[in-house]
C-alpha atoms as a PDB file:
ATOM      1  CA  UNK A   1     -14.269  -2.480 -11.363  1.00  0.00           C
ATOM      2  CA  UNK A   2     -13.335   0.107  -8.519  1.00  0.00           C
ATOM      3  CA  UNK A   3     -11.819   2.866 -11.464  1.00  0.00           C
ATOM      4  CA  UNK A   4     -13.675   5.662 -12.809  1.00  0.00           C
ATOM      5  CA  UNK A   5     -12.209   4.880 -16.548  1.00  0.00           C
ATOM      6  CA  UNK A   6     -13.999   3.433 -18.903  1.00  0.00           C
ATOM      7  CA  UNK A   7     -11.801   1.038 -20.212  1.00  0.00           C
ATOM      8  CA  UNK A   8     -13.448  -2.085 -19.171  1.00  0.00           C
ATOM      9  CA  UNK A   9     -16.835  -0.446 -20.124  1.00  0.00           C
ATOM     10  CA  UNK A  10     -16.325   0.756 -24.223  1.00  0.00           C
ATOM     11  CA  UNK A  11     -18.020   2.111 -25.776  1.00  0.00           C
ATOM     12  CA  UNK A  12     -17.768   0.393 -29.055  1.00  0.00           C
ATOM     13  CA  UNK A  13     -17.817  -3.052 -29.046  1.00  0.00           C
ATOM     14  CA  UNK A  14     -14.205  -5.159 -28.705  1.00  0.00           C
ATOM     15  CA  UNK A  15     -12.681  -5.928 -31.691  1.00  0.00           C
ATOM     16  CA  UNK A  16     -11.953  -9.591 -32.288  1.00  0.00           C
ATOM     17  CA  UNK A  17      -8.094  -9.142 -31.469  1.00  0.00           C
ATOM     18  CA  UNK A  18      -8.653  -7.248 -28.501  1.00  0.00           C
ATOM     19  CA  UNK A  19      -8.632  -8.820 -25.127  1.00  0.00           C
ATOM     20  CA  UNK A  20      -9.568  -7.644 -21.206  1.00  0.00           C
ATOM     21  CA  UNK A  21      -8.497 -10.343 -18.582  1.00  0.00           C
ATOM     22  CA  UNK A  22      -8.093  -9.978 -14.860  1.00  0.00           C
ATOM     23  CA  UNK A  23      -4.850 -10.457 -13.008  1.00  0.00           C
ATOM     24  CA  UNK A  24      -6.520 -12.382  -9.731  1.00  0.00           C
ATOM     25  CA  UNK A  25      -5.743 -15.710 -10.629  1.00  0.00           C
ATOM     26  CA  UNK A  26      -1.836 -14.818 -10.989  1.00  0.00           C
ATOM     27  CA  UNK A  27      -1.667 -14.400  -6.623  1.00  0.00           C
ATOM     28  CA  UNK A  28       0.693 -16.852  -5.826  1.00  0.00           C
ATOM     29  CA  UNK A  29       4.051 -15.910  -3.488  1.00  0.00           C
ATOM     30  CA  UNK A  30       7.260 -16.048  -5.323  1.00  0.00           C
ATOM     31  CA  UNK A  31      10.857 -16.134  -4.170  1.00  0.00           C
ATOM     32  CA  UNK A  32      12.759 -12.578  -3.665  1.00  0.00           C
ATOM     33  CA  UNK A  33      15.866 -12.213  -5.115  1.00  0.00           C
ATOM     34  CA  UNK A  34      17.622 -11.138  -1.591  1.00  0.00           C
ATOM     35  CA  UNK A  35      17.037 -10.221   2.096  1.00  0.00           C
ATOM     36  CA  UNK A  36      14.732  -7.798   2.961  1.00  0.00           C
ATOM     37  CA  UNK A  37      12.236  -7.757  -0.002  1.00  0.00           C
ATOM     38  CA  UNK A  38       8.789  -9.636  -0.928  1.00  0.00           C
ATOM     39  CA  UNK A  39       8.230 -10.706  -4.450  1.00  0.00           C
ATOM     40  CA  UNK A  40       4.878 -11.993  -5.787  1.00  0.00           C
ATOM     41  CA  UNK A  41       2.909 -12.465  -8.927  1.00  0.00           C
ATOM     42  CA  UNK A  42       0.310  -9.448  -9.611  1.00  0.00           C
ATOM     43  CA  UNK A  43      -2.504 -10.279  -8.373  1.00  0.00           C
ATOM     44  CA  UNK A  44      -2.122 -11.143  -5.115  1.00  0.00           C
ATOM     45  CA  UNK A  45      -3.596  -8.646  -2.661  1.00  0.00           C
ATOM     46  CA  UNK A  46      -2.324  -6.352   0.059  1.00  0.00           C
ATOM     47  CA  UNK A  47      -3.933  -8.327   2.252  1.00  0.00           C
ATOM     48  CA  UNK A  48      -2.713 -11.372   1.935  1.00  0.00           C
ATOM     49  CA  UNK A  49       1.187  -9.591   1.438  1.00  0.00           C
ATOM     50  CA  UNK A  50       0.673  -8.813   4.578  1.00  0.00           C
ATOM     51  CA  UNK A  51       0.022 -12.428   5.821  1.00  0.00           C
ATOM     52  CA  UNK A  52       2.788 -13.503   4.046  1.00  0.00           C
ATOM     53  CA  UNK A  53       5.260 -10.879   5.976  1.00  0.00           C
ATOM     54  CA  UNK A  54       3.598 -11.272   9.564  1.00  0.00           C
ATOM     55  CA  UNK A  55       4.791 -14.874   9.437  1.00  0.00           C
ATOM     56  CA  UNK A  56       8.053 -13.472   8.616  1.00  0.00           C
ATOM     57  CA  UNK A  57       8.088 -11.172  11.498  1.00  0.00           C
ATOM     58  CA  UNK A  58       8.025  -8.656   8.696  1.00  0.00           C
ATOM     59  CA  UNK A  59       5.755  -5.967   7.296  1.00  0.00           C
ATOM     60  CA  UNK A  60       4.950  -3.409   4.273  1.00  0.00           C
ATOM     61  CA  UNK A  61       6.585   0.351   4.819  1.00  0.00           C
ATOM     62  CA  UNK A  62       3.193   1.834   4.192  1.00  0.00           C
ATOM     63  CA  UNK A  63      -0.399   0.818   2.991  1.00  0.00           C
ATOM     64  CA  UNK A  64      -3.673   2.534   3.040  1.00  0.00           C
ATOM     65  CA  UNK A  65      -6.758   1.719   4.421  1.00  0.00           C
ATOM     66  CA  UNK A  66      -7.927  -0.816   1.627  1.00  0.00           C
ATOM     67  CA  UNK A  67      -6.370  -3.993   1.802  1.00  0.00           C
ATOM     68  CA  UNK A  68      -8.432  -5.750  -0.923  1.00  0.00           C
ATOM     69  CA  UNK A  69      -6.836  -4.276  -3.158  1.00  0.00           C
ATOM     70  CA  UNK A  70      -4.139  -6.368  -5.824  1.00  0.00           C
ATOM     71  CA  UNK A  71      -0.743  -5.743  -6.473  1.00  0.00           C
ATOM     72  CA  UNK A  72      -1.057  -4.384  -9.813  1.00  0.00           C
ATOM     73  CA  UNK A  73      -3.595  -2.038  -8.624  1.00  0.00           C
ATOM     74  CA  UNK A  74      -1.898  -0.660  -6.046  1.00  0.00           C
ATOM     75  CA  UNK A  75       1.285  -0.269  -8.139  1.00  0.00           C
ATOM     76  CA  UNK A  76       0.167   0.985 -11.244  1.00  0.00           C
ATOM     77  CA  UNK A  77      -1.980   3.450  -9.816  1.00  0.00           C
ATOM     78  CA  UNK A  78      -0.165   5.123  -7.055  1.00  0.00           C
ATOM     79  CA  UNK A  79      -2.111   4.646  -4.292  1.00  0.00           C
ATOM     80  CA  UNK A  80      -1.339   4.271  -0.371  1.00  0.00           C
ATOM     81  CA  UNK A  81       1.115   7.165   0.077  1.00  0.00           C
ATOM     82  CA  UNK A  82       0.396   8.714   3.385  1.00  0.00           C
ATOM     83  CA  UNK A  83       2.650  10.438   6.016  1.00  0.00           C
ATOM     84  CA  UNK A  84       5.322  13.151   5.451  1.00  0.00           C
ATOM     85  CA  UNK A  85       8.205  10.573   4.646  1.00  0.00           C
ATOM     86  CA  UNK A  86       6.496   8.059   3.637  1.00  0.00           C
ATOM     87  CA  UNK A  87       5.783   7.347  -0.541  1.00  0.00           C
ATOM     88  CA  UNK A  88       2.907   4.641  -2.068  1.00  0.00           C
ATOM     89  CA  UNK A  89       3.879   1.016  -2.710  1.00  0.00           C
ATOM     90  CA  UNK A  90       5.492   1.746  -6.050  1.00  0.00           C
ATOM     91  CA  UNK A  91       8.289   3.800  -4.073  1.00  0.00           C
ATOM     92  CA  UNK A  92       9.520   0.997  -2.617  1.00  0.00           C
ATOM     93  CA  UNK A  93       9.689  -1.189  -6.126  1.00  0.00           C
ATOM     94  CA  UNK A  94      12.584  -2.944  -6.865  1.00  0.00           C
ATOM     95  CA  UNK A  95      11.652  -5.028  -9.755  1.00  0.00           C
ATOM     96  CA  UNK A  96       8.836  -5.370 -11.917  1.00  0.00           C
ATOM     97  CA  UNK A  97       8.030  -8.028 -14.549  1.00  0.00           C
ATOM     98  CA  UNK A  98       5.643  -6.705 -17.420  1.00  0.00           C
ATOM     99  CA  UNK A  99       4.263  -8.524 -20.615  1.00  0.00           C
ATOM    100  CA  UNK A 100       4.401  -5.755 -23.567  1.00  0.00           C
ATOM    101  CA  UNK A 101       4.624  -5.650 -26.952  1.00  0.00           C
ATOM    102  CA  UNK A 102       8.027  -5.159 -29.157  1.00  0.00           C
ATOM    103  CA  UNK A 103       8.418  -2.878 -32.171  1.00  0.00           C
ATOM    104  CA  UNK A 104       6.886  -5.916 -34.548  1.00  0.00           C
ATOM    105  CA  UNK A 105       3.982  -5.784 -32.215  1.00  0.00           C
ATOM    106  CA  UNK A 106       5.386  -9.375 -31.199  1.00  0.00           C
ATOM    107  CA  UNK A 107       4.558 -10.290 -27.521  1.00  0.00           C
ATOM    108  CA  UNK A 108       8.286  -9.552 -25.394  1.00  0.00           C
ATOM    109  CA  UNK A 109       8.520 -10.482 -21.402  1.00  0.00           C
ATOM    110  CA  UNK A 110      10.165  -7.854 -19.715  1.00  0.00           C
ATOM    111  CA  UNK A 111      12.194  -7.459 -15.999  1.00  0.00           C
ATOM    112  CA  UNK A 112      12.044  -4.104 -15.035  1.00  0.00           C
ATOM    113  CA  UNK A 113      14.704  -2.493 -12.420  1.00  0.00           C
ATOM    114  CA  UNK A 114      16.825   0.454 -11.355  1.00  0.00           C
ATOM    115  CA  UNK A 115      16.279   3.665 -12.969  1.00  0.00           C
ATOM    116  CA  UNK A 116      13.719   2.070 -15.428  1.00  0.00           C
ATOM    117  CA  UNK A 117      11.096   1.522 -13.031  1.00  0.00           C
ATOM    118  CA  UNK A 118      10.014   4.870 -12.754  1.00  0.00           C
ATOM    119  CA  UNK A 119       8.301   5.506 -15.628  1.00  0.00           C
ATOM    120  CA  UNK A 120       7.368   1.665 -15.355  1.00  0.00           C
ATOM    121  CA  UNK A 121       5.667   1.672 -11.747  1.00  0.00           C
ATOM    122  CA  UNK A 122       2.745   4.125 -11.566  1.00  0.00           C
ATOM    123  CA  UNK A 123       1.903   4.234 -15.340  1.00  0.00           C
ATOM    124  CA  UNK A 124      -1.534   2.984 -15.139  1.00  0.00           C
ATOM    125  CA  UNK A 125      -0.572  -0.183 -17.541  1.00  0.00           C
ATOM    126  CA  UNK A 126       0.773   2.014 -20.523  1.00  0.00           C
ATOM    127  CA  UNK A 127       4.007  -0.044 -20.558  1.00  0.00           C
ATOM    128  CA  UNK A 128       2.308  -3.113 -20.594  1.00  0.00           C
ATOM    129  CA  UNK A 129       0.506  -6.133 -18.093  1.00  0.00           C
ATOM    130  CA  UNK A 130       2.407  -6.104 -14.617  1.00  0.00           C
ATOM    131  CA  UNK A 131       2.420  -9.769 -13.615  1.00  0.00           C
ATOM    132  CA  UNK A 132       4.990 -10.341 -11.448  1.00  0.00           C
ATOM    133  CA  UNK A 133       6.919  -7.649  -8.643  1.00  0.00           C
ATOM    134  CA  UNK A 134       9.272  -7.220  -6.370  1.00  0.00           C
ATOM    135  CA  UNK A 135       9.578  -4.336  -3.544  1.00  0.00           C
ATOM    136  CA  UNK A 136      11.498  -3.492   0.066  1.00  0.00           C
ATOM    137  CA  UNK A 137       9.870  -4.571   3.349  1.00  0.00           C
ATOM    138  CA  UNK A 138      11.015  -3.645   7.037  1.00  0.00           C
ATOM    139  CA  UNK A 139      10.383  -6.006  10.438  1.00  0.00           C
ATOM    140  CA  UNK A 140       7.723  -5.967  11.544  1.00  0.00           C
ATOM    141  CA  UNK A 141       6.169  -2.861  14.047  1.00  0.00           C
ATOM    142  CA  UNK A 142       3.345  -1.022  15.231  1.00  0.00           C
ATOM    143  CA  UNK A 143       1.468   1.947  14.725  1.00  0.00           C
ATOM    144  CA  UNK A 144       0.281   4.201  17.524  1.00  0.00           C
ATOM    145  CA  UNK A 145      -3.297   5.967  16.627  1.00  0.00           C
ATOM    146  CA  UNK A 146      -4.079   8.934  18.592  1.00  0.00           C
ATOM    147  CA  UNK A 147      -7.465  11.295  17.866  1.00  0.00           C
ATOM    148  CA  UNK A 148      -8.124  14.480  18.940  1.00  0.00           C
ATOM    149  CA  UNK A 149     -11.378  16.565  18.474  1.00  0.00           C
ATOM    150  CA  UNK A 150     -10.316  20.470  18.606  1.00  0.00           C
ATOM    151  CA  UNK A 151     -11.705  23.851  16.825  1.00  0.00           C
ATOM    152  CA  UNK A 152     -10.069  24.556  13.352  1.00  0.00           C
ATOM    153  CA  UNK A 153      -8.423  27.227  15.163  1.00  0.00           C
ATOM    154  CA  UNK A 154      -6.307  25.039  16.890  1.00  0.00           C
ATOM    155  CA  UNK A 155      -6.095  22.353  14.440  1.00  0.00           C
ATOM    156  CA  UNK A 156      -4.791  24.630  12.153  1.00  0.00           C
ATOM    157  CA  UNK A 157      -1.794  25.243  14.532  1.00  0.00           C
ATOM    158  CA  UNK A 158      -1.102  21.706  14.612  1.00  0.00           C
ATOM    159  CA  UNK A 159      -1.131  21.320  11.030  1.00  0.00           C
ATOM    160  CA  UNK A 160       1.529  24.119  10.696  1.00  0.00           C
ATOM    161  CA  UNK A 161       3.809  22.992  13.085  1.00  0.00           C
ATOM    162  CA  UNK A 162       4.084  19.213  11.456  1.00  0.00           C
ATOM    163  CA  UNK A 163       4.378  20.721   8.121  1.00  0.00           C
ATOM    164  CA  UNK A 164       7.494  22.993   9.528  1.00  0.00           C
ATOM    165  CA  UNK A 165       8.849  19.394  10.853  1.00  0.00           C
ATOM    166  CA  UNK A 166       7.884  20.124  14.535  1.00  0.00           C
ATOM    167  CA  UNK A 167       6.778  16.796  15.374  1.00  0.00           C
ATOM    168  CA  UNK A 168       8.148  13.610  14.661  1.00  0.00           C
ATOM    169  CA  UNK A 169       4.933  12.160  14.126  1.00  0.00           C
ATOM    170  CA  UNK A 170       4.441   9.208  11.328  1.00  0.00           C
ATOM    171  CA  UNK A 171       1.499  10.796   9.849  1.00  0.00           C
ATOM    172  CA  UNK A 172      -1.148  13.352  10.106  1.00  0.00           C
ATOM    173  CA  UNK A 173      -4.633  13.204   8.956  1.00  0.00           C
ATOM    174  CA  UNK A 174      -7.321  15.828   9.555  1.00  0.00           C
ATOM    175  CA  UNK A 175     -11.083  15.364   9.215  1.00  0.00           C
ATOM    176  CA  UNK A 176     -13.198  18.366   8.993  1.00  0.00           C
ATOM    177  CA  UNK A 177     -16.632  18.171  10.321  1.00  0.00           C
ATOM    178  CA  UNK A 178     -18.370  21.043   9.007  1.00  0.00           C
ATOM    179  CA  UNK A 179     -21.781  19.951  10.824  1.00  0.00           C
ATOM    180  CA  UNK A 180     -23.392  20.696  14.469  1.00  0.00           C
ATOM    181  CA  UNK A 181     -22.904  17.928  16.202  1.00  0.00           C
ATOM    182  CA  UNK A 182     -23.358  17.733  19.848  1.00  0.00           C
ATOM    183  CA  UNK A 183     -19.408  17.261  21.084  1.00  0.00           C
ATOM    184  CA  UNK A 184     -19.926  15.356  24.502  1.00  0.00           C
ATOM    185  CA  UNK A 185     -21.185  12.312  22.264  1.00  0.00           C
ATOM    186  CA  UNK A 186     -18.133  12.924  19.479  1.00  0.00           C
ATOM    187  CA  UNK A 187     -15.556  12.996  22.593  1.00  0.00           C
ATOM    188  CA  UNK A 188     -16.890   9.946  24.224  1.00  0.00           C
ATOM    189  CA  UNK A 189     -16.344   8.069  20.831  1.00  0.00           C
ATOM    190  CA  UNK A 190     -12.782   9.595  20.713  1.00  0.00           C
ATOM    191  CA  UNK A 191     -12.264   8.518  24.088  1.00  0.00           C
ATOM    192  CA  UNK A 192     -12.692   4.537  23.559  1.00  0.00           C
ATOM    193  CA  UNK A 193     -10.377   4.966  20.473  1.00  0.00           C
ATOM    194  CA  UNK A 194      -7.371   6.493  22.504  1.00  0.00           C
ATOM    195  CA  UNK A 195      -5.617   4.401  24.640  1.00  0.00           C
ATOM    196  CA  UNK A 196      -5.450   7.132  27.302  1.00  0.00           C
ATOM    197  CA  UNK A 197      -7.446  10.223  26.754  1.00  0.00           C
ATOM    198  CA  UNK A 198      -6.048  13.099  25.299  1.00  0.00           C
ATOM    199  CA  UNK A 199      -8.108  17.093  26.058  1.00  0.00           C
ATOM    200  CA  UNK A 200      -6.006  19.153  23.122  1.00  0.00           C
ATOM    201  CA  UNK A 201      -2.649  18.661  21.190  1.00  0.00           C
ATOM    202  CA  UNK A 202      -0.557  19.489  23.541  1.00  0.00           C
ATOM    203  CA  UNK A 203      -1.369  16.498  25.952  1.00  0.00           C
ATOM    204  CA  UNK A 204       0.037  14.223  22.740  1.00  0.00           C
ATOM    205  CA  UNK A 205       3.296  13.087  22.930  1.00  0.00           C
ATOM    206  CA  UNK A 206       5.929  13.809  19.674  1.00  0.00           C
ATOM    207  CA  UNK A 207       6.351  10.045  19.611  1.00  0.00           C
END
């Protein structure tokens, strides 16, 4: 209900063969087929992926900021890629199982891998109803947040210098505030959010 297309909102009215479901009741865990991967049915959601791996001492190679979000959804649309390195979940796809249509229109279960799941992993359903998949996990780790408030002047330097592969930094993410604000109160917010304070880039260590 989150996408801007109207395809669970025609506007004709649904024939009698056609059919909308959702893919939340397929969540369940299922068994990987080797070490260092996660394998689940559809609909189960980052978040609870990521339950499922911190008992495992394990944990996803990337993920955005929404963690409601299902399996499927995340896949098939390309979303949480973030960082220089770093690709969305359908990257790190290994296998997906998809419920599509043959040339007699008859229903046909497919396993998807290797150099077939490109076309296959961020194709918004076009290949047919992702129910089951399979991807590559790490151990487990954290991330180390630091925020900075600086003119664009200087941001803009920073921004340079990570795109030329100065840094070794994860990820960068700028937020533009193009509004007076009075700075004393945005710095004192920054400052509860850092572990240690930091006064301008250079005070922020590459690592």
């Amino acid at each position: 209900w989150r996408s801007f297309s109207d395809v669970n909102r025609p506007a004709e009215q649904p024939r009698g063969t056609d059919i909308l479901f959702a893919t939340s009741f397929m969540n369940q865990a299922a068994t990987p087929s080797g070490s260092g991967l996660y394998a689940c049915q559809a609909g189960r959601t980052v978040k609870q992926v990521i339950r499922d791996l911190h008992g495992r001492d394990h944990a996803l190679y990337n993920m955005g900021g929404g963690d409601f979000q299902t399996i499927a959804g995340a896949v098939l649309t390309g979303t949480h890629g973030s960082g220089r390195e770093l690709g969305d979940l359908a990257s790190f796809l290994t296998k997906a199982e998809i419920c599509t249509l043959d040339a007699q229109k008859r229903t046909k279960f497919v396993t998807i891998e290797g150099r077939d799941l490109a076309p296959a992993s961020v194709s918004l359903g076009s290949m047919g109803v992702l129910y089951g998949a399979e991807f590559r996990v790490r151990e487990h780790y954290r991330l180390l947040e630091r925020r900075l408030l600086m003119p664009w002047s200087e941001a803009a330097a920073v921004v340079s210098n990570h795109l030329a592969g100065g840094d070794t930094w994860r990820h960068l993410e700028v937020l533009v505030i193009p509004y007076l604000l009075p700075l004393e109160s945005l710095w004192r917010k920054l400052r509860r959010r850092n572990t240690r304070p930091y006064d301008s880039a250079r005070d922020v260590p590459d690592q």
